[in-house]
Structures are given as C-alpha cells and as structure tokens.
PDB file of N, CA and C in Angstrom:
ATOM      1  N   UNK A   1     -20.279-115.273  14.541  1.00  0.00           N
ATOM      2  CA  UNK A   1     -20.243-114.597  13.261  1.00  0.00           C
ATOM      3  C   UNK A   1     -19.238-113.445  13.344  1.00  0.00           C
ATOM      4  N   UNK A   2     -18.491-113.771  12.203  1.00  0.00           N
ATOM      5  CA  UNK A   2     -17.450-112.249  12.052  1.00  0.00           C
ATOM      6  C   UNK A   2     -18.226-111.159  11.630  1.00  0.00           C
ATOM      7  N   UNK A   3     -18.346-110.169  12.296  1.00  0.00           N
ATOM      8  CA  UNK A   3     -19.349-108.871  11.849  1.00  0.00           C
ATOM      9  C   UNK A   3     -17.809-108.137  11.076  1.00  0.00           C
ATOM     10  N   UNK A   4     -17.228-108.050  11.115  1.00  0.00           N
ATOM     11  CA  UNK A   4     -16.179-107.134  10.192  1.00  0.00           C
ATOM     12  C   UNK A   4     -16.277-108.339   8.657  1.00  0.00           C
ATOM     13  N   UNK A   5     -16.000-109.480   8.542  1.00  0.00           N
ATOM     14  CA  UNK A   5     -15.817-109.975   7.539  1.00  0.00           C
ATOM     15  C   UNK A   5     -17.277-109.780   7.026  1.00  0.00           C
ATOM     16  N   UNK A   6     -18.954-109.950   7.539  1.00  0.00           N
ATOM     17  CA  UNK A   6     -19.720-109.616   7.210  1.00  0.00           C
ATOM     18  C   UNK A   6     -20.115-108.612   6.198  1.00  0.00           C
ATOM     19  N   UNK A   7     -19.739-107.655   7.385  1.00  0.00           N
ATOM     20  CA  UNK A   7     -19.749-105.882   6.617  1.00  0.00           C
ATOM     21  C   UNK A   7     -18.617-105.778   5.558  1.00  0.00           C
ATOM     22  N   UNK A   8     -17.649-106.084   5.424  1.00  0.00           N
ATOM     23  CA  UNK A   8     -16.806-106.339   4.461  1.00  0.00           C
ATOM     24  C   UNK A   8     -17.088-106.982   2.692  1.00  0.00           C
ATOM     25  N   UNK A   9     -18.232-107.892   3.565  1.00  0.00           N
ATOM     26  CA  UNK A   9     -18.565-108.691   2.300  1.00  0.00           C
ATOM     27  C   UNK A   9     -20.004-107.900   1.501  1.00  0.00           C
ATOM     28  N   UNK A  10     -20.709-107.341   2.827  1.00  0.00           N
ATOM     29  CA  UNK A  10     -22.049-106.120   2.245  1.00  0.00           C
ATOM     30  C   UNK A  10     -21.317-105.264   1.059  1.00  0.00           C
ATOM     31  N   UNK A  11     -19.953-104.887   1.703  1.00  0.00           N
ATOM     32  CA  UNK A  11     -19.258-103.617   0.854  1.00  0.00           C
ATOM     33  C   UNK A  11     -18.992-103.969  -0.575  1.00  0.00           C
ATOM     34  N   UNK A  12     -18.290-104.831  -0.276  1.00  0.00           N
ATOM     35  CA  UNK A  12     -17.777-105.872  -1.396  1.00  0.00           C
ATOM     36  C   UNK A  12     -19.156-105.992  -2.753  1.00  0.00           C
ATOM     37  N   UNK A  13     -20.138-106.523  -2.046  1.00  0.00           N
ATOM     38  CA  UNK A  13     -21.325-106.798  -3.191  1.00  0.00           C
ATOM     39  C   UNK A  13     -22.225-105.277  -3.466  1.00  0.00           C
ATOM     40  N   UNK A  14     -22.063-103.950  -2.345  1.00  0.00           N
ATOM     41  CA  UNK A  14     -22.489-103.153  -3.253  1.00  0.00           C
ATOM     42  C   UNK A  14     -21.852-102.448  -3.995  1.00  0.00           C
ATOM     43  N   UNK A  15     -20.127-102.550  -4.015  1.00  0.00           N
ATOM     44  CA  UNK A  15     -19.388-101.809  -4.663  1.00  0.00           C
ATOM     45  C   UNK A  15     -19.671-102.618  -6.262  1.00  0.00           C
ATOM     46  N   UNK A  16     -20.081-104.042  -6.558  1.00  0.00           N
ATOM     47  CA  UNK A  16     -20.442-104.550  -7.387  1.00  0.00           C
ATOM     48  C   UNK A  16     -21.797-104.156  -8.290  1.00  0.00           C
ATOM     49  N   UNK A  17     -22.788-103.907  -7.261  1.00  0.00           N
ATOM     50  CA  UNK A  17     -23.722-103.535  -7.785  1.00  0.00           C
ATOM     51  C   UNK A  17     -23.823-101.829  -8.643  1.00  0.00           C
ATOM     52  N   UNK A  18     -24.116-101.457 -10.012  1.00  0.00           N
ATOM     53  CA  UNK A  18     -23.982-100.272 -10.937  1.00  0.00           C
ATOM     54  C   UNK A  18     -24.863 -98.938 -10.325  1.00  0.00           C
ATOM     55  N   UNK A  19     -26.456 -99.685 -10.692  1.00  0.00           N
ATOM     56  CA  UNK A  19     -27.713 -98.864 -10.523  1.00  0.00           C
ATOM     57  C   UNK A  19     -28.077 -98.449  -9.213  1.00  0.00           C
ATOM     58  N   UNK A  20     -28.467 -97.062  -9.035  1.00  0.00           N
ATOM     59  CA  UNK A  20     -28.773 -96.693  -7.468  1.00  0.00           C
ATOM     60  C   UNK A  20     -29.915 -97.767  -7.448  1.00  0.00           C
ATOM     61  N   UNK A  21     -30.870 -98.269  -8.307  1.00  0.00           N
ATOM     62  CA  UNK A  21     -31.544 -99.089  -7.577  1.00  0.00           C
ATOM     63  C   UNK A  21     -31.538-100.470  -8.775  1.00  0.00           C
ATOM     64  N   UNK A  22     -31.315-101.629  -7.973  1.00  0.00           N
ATOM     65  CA  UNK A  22     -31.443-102.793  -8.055  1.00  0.00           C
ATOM     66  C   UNK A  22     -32.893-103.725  -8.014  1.00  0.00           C
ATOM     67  N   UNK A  23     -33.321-104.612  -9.000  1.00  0.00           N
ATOM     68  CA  UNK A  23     -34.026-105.129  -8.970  1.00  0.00           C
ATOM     69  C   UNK A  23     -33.430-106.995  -8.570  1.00  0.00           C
ATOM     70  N   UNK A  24     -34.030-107.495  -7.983  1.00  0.00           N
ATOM     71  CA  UNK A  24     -33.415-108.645  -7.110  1.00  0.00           C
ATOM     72  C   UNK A  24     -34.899-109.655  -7.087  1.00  0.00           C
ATOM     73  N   UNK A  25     -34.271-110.767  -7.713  1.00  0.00           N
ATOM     74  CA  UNK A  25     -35.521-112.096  -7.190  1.00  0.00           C
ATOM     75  C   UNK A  25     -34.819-113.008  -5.890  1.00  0.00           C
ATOM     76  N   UNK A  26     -36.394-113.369  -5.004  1.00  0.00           N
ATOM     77  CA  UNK A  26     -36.242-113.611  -3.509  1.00  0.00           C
ATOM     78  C   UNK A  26     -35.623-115.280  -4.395  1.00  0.00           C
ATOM     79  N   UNK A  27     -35.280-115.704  -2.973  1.00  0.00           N
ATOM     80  CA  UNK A  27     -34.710-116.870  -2.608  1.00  0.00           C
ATOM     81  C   UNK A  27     -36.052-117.512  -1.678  1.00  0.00           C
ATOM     82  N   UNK A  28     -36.169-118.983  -1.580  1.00  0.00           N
ATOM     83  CA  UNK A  28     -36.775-119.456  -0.070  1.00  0.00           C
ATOM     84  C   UNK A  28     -36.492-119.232   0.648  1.00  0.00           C
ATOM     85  N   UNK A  29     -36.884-118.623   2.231  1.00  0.00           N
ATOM     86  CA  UNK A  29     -35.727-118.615   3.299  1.00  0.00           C
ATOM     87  C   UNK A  29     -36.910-119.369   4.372  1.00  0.00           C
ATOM     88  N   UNK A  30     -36.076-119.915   5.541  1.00  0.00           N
ATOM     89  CA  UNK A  30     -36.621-120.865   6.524  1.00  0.00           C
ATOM     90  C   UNK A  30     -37.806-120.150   7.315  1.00  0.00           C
ATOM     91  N   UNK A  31     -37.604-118.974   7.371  1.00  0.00           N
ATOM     92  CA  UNK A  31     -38.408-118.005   8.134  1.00  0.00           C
ATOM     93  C   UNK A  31     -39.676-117.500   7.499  1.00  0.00           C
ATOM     94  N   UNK A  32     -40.055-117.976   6.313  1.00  0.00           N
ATOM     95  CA  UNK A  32     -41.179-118.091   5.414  1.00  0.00           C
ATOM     96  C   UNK A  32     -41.243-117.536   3.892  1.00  0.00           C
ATOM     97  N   UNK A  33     -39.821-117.005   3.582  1.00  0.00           N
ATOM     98  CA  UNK A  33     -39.622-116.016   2.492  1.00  0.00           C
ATOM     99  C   UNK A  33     -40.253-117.043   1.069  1.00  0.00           C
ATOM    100  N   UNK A  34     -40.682-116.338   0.216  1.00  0.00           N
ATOM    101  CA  UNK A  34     -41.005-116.905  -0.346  1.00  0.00           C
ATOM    102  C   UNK A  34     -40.345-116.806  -1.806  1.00  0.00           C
ATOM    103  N   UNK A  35     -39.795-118.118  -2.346  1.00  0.00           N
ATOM    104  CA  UNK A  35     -39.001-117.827  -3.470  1.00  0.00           C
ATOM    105  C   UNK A  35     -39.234-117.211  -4.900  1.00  0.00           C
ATOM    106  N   UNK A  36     -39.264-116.542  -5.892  1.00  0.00           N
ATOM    107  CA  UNK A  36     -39.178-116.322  -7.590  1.00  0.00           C
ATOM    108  C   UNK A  36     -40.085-115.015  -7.352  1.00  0.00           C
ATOM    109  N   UNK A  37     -40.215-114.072  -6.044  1.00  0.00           N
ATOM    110  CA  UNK A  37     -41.125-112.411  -5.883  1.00  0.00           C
ATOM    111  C   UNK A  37     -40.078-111.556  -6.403  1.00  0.00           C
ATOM    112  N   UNK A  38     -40.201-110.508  -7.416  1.00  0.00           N
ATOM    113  CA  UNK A  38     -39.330-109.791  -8.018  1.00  0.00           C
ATOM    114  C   UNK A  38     -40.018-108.474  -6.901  1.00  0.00           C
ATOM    115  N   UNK A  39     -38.360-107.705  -6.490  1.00  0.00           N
ATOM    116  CA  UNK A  39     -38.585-106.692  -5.499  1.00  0.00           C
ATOM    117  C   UNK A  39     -37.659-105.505  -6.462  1.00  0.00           C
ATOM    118  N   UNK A  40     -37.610-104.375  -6.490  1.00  0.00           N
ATOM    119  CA  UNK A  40     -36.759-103.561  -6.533  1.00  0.00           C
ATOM    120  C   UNK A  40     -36.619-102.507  -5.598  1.00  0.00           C
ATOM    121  N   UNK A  41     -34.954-102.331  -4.958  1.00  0.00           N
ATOM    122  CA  UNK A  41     -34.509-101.622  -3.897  1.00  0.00           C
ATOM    123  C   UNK A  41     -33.587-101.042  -3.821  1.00  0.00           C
ATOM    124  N   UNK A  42     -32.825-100.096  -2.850  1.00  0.00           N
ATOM    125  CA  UNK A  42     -31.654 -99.594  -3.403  1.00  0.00           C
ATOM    126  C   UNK A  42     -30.194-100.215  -2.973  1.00  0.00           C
ATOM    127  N   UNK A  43     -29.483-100.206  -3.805  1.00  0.00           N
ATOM    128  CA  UNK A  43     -27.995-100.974  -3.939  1.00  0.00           C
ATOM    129  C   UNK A  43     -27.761-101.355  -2.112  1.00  0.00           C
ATOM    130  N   UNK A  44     -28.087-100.858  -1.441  1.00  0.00           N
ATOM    131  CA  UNK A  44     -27.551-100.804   0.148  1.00  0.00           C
ATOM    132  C   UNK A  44     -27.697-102.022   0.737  1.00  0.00           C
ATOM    133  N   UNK A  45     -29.129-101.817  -0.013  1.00  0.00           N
ATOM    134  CA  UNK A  45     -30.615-103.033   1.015  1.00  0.00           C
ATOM    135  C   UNK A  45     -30.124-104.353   0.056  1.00  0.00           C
ATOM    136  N   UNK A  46     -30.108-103.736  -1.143  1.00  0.00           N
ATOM    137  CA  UNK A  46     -29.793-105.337  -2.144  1.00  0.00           C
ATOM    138  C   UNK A  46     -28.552-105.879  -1.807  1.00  0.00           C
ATOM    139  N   UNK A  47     -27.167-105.349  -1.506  1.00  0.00           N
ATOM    140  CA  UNK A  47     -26.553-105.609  -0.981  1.00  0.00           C
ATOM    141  C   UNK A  47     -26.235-106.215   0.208  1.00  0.00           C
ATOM    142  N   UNK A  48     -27.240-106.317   1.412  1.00  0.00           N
ATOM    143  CA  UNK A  48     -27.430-107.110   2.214  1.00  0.00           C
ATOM    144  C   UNK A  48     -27.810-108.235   2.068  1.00  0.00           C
ATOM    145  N   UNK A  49     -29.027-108.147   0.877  1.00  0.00           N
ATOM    146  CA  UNK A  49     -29.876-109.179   1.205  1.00  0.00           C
ATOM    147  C   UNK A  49     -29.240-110.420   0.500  1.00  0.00           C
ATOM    148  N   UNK A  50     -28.536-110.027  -0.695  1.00  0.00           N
ATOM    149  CA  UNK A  50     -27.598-110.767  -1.837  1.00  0.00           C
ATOM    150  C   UNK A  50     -26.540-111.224  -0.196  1.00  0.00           C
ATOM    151  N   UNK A  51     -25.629-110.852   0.619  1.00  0.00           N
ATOM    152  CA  UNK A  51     -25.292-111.289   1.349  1.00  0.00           C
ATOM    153  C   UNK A  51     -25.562-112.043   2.224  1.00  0.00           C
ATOM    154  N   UNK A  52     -26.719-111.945   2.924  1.00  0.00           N
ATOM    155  CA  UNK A  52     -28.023-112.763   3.820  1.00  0.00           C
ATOM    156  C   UNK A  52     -28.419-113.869   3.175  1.00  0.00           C
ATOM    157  N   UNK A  53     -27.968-114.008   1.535  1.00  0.00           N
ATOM    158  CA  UNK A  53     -28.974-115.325   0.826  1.00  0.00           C
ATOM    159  C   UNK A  53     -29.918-115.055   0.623  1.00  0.00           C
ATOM    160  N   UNK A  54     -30.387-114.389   1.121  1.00  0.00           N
ATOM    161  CA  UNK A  54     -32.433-113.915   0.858  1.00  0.00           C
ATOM    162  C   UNK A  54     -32.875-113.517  -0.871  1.00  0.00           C
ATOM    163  N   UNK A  55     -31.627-113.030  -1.511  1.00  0.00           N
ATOM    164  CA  UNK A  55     -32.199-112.392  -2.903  1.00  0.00           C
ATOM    165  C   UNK A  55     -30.725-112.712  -3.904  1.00  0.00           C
ATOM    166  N   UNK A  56     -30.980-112.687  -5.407  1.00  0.00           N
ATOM    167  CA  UNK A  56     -30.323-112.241  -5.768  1.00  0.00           C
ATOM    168  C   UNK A  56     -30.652-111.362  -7.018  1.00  0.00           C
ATOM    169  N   UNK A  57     -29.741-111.083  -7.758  1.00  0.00           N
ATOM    170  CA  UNK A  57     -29.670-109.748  -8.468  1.00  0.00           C
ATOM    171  C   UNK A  57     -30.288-110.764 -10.017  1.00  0.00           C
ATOM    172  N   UNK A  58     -31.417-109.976 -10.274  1.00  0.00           N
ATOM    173  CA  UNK A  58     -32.712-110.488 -11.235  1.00  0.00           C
ATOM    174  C   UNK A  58     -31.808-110.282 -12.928  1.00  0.00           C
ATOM    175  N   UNK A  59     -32.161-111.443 -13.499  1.00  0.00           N
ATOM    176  CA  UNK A  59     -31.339-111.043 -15.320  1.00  0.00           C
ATOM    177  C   UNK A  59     -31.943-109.681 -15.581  1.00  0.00           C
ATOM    178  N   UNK A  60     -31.340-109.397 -16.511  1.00  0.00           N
ATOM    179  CA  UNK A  60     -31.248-108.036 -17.390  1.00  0.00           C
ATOM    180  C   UNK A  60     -32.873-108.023 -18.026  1.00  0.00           C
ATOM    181  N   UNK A  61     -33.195-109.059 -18.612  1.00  0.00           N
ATOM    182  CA  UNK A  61     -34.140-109.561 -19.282  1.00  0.00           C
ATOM    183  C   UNK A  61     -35.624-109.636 -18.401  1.00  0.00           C
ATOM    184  N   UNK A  62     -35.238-110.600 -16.710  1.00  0.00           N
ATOM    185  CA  UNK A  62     -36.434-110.299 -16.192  1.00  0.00           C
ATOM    186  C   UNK A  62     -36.839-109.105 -15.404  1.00  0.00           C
ATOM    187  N   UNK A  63     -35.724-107.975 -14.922  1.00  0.00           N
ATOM    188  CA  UNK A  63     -35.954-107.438 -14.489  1.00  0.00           C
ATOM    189  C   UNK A  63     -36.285-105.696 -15.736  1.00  0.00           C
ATOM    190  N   UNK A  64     -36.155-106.150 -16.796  1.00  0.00           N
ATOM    191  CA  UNK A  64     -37.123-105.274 -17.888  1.00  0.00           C
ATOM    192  C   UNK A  64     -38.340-105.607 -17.859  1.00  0.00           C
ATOM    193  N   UNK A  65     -39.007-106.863 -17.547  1.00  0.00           N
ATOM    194  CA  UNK A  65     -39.797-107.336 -17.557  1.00  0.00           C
ATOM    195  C   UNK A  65     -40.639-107.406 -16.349  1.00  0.00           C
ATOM    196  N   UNK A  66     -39.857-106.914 -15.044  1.00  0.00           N
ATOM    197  CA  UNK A  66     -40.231-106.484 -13.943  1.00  0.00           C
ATOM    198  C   UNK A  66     -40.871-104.853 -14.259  1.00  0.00           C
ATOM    199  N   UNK A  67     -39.936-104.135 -14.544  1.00  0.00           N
ATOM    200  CA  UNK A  67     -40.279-102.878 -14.892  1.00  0.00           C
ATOM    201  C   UNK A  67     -41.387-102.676 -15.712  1.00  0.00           C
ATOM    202  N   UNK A  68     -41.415-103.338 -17.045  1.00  0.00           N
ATOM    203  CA  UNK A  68     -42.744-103.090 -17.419  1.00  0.00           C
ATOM    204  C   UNK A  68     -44.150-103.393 -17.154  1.00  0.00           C
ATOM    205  N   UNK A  69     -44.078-104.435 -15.935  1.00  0.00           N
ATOM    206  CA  UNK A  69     -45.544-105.081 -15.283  1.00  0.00           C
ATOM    207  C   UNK A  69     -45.646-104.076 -13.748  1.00  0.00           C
ATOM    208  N   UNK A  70     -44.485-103.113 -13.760  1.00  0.00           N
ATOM    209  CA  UNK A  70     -44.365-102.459 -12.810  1.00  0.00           C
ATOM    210  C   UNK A  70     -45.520-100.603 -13.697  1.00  0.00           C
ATOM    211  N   UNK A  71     -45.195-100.465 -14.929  1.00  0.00           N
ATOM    212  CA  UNK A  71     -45.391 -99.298 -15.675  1.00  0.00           C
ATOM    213  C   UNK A  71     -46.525 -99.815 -15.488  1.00  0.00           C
ATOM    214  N   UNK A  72     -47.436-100.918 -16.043  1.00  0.00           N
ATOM    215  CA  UNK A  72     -48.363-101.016 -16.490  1.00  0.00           C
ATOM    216  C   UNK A  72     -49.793-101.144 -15.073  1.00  0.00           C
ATOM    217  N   UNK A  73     -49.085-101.601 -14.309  1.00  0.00           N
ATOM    218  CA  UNK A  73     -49.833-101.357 -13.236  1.00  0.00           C
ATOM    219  C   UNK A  73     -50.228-100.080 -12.924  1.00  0.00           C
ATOM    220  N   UNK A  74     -49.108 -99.290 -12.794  1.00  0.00           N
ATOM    221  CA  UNK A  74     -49.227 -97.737 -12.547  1.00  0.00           C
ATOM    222  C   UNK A  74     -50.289 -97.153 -13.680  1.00  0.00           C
ATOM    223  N   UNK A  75     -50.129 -97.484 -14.641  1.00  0.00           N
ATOM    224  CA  UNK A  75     -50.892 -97.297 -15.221  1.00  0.00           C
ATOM    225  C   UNK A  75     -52.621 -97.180 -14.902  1.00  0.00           C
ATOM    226  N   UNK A  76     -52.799 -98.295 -15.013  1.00  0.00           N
ATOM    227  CA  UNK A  76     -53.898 -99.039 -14.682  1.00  0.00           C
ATOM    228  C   UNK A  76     -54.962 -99.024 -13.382  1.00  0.00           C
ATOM    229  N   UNK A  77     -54.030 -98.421 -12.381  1.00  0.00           N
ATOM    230  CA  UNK A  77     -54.366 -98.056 -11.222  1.00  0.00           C
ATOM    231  C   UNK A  77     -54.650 -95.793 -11.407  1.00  0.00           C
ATOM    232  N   UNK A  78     -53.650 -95.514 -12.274  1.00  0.00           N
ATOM    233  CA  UNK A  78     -54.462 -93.863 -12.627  1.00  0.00           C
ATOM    234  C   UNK A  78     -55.394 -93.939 -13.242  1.00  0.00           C
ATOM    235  N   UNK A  79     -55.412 -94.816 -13.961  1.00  0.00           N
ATOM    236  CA  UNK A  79     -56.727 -95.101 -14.619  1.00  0.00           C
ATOM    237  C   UNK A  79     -58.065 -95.321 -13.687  1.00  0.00           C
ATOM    238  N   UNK A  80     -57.758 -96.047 -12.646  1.00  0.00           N
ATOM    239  CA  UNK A  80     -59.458 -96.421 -12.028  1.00  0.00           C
ATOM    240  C   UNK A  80     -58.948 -95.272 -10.968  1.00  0.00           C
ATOM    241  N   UNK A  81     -58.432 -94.767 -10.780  1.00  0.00           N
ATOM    242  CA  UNK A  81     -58.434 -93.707  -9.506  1.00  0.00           C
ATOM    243  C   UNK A  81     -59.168 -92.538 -10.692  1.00  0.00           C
ATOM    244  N   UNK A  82     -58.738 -92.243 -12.065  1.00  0.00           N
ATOM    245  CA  UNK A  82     -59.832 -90.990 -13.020  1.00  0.00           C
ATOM    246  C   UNK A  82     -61.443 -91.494 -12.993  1.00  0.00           C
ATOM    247  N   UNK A  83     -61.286 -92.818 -13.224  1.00  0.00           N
ATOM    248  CA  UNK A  83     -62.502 -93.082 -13.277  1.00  0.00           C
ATOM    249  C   UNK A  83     -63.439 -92.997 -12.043  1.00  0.00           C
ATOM    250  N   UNK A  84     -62.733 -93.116 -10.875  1.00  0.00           N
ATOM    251  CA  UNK A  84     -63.548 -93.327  -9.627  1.00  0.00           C
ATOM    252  C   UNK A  84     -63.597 -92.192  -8.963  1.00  0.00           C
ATOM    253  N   UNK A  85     -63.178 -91.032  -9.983  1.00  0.00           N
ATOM    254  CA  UNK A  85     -63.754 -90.029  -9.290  1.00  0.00           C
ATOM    255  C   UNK A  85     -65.470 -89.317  -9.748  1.00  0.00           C
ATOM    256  N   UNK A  86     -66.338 -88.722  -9.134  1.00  0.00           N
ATOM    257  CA  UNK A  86     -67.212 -88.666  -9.383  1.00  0.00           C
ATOM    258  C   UNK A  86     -67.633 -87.240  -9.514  1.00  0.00           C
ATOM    259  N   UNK A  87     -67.948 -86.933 -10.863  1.00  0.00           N
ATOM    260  CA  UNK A  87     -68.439 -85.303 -10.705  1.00  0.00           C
ATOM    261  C   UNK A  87     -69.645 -85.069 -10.624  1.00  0.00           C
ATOM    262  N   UNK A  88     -69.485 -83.954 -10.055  1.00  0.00           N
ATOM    263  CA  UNK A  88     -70.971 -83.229  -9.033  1.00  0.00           C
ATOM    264  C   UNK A  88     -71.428 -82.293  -9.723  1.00  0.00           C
ATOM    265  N   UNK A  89     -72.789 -81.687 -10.150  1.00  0.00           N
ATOM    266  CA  UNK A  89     -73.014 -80.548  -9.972  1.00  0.00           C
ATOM    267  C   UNK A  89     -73.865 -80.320  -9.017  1.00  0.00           C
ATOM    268  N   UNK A  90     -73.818 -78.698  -8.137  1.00  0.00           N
ATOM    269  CA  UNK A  90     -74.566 -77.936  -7.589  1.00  0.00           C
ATOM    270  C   UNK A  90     -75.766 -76.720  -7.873  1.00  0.00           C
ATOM    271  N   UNK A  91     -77.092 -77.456  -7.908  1.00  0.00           N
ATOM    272  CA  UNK A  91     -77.993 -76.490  -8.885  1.00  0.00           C
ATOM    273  C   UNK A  91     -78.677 -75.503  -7.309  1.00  0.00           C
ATOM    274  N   UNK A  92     -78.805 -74.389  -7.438  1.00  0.00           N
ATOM    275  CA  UNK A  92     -79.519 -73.723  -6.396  1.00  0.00           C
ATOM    276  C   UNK A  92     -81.295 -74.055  -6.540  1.00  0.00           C
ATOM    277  N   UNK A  93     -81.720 -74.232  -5.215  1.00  0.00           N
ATOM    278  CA  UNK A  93     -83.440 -74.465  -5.708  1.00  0.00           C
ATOM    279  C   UNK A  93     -84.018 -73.311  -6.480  1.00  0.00           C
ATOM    280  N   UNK A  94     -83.428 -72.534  -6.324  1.00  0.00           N
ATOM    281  CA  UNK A  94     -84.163 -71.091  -7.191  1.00  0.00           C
ATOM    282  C   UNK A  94     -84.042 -71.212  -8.301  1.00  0.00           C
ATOM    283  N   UNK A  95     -82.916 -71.833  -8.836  1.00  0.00           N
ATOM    284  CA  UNK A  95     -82.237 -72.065 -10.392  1.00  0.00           C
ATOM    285  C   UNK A  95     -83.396 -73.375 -10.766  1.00  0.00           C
ATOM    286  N   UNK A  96     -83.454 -74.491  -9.721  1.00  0.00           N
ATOM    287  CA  UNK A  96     -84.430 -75.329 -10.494  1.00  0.00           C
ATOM    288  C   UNK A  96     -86.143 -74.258 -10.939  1.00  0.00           C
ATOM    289  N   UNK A  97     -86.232 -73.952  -9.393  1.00  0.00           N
ATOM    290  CA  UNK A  97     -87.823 -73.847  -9.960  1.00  0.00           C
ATOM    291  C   UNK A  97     -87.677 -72.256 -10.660  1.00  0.00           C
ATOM    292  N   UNK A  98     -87.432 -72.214 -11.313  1.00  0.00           N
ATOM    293  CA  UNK A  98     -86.815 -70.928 -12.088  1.00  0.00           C
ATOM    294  C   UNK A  98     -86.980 -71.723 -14.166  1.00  0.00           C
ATOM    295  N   UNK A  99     -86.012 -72.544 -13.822  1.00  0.00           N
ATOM    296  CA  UNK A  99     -86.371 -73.482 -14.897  1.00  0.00           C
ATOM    297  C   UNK A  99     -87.372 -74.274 -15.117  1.00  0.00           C
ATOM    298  N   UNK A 100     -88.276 -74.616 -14.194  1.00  0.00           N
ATOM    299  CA  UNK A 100     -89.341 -75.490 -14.033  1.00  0.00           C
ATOM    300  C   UNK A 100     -90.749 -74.866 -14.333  1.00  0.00           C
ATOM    301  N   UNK A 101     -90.615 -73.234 -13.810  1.00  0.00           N
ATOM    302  CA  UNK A 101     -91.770 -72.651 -14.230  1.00  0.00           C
ATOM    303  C   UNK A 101     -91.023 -71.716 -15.563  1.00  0.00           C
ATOM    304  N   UNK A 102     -90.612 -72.547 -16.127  1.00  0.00           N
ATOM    305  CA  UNK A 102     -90.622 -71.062 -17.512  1.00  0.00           C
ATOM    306  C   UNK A 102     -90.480 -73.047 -18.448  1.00  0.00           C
ATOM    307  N   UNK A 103     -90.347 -73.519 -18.094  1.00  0.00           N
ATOM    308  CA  UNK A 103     -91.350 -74.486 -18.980  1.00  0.00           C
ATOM    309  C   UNK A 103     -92.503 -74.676 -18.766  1.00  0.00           C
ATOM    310  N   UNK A 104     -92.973 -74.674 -18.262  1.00  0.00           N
ATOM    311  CA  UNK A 104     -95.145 -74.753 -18.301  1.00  0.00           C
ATOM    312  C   UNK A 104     -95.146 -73.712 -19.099  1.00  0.00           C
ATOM    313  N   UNK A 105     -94.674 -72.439 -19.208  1.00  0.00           N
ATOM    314  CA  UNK A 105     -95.369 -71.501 -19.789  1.00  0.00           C
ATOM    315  C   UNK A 105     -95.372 -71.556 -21.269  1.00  0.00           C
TER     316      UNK A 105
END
C-alpha cells in the first residue's frame, strides 16, 4: 500500500467535505461492519472512513432525518432522567409528634 497516495487521498476527501461535522451511512465491511447505521463525526474521521470504504457521506435529506431522531431522543431521555428523579422530604420526629398531639386535642 502507498501510504503517501493514501494520505493524499484522506486529504483530498476532507478538503471536500464543508461541515466540521459530517453525518455518514456505514457500508458492510468483512470484519463485521454493519451496513445502512447512520453515525455522525468529524470531517477527519469521515474522511478516512469515506476512504477505507467503511462509510459514506449520508443525503441531505437522511441525514436531517438523522438529526431529528437524534433531537428527539435527547429529548426523551431528559425527560425520564426529570422523571426519575425522586423528591424527598425530611420531617424531624419532634415536628411529627408535635403535629400528632395537637390533633387529638
């Protein structure tokens, strides 16, 4: 393998790429990758991987569509992290039986 024509060709595809970060759908690869997983990464890494075969650079269309199943998760996940928190109060025993005997009376 030519490692200069390699690195040449990394350069080449991130000088192509716009956005500091890139959204990219996988390819199959022999080593178990698994094909149509939408990733987003930055121009460097996408740039390799678009070189490696492993990914390429996702339509305009699915990768809006990445982003918004990306919002909505975030979402969805502050959501059960508010909910799963649990509030406490701390009553002193003096405060209960304080309240406890001024009702009988």
């Amino acid at each position: 393998m030519n490692l200069r024509a390699y690195y040449q060709k990394v350069r080449d595809i991130e000088d192509t790429l716009v956005e500091a970060f890139v959204v990219l759908i996988s390819h199959e690869t022999p080593d178990g990758g698994k094909a149509g997983l939408f990733t987003e990464v930055p121009k460097q890494v996408a740039a390799k991987m678009i070189a490696d075969g492993r990914a390429s650079v996702a339509s305009e269309e699915k990768a809006r569509e990445f982003q918004e199943k990306k919002l909505e998760a975030k979402r969805v996940a502050d959501q059960e992290a508010v909910a799963s928190k649990m509030q406490l109060t701390v009553v002193p025993t003096a405060d209960i039986r304080r309240l406890t005997r001024s009702g009988k009376e």
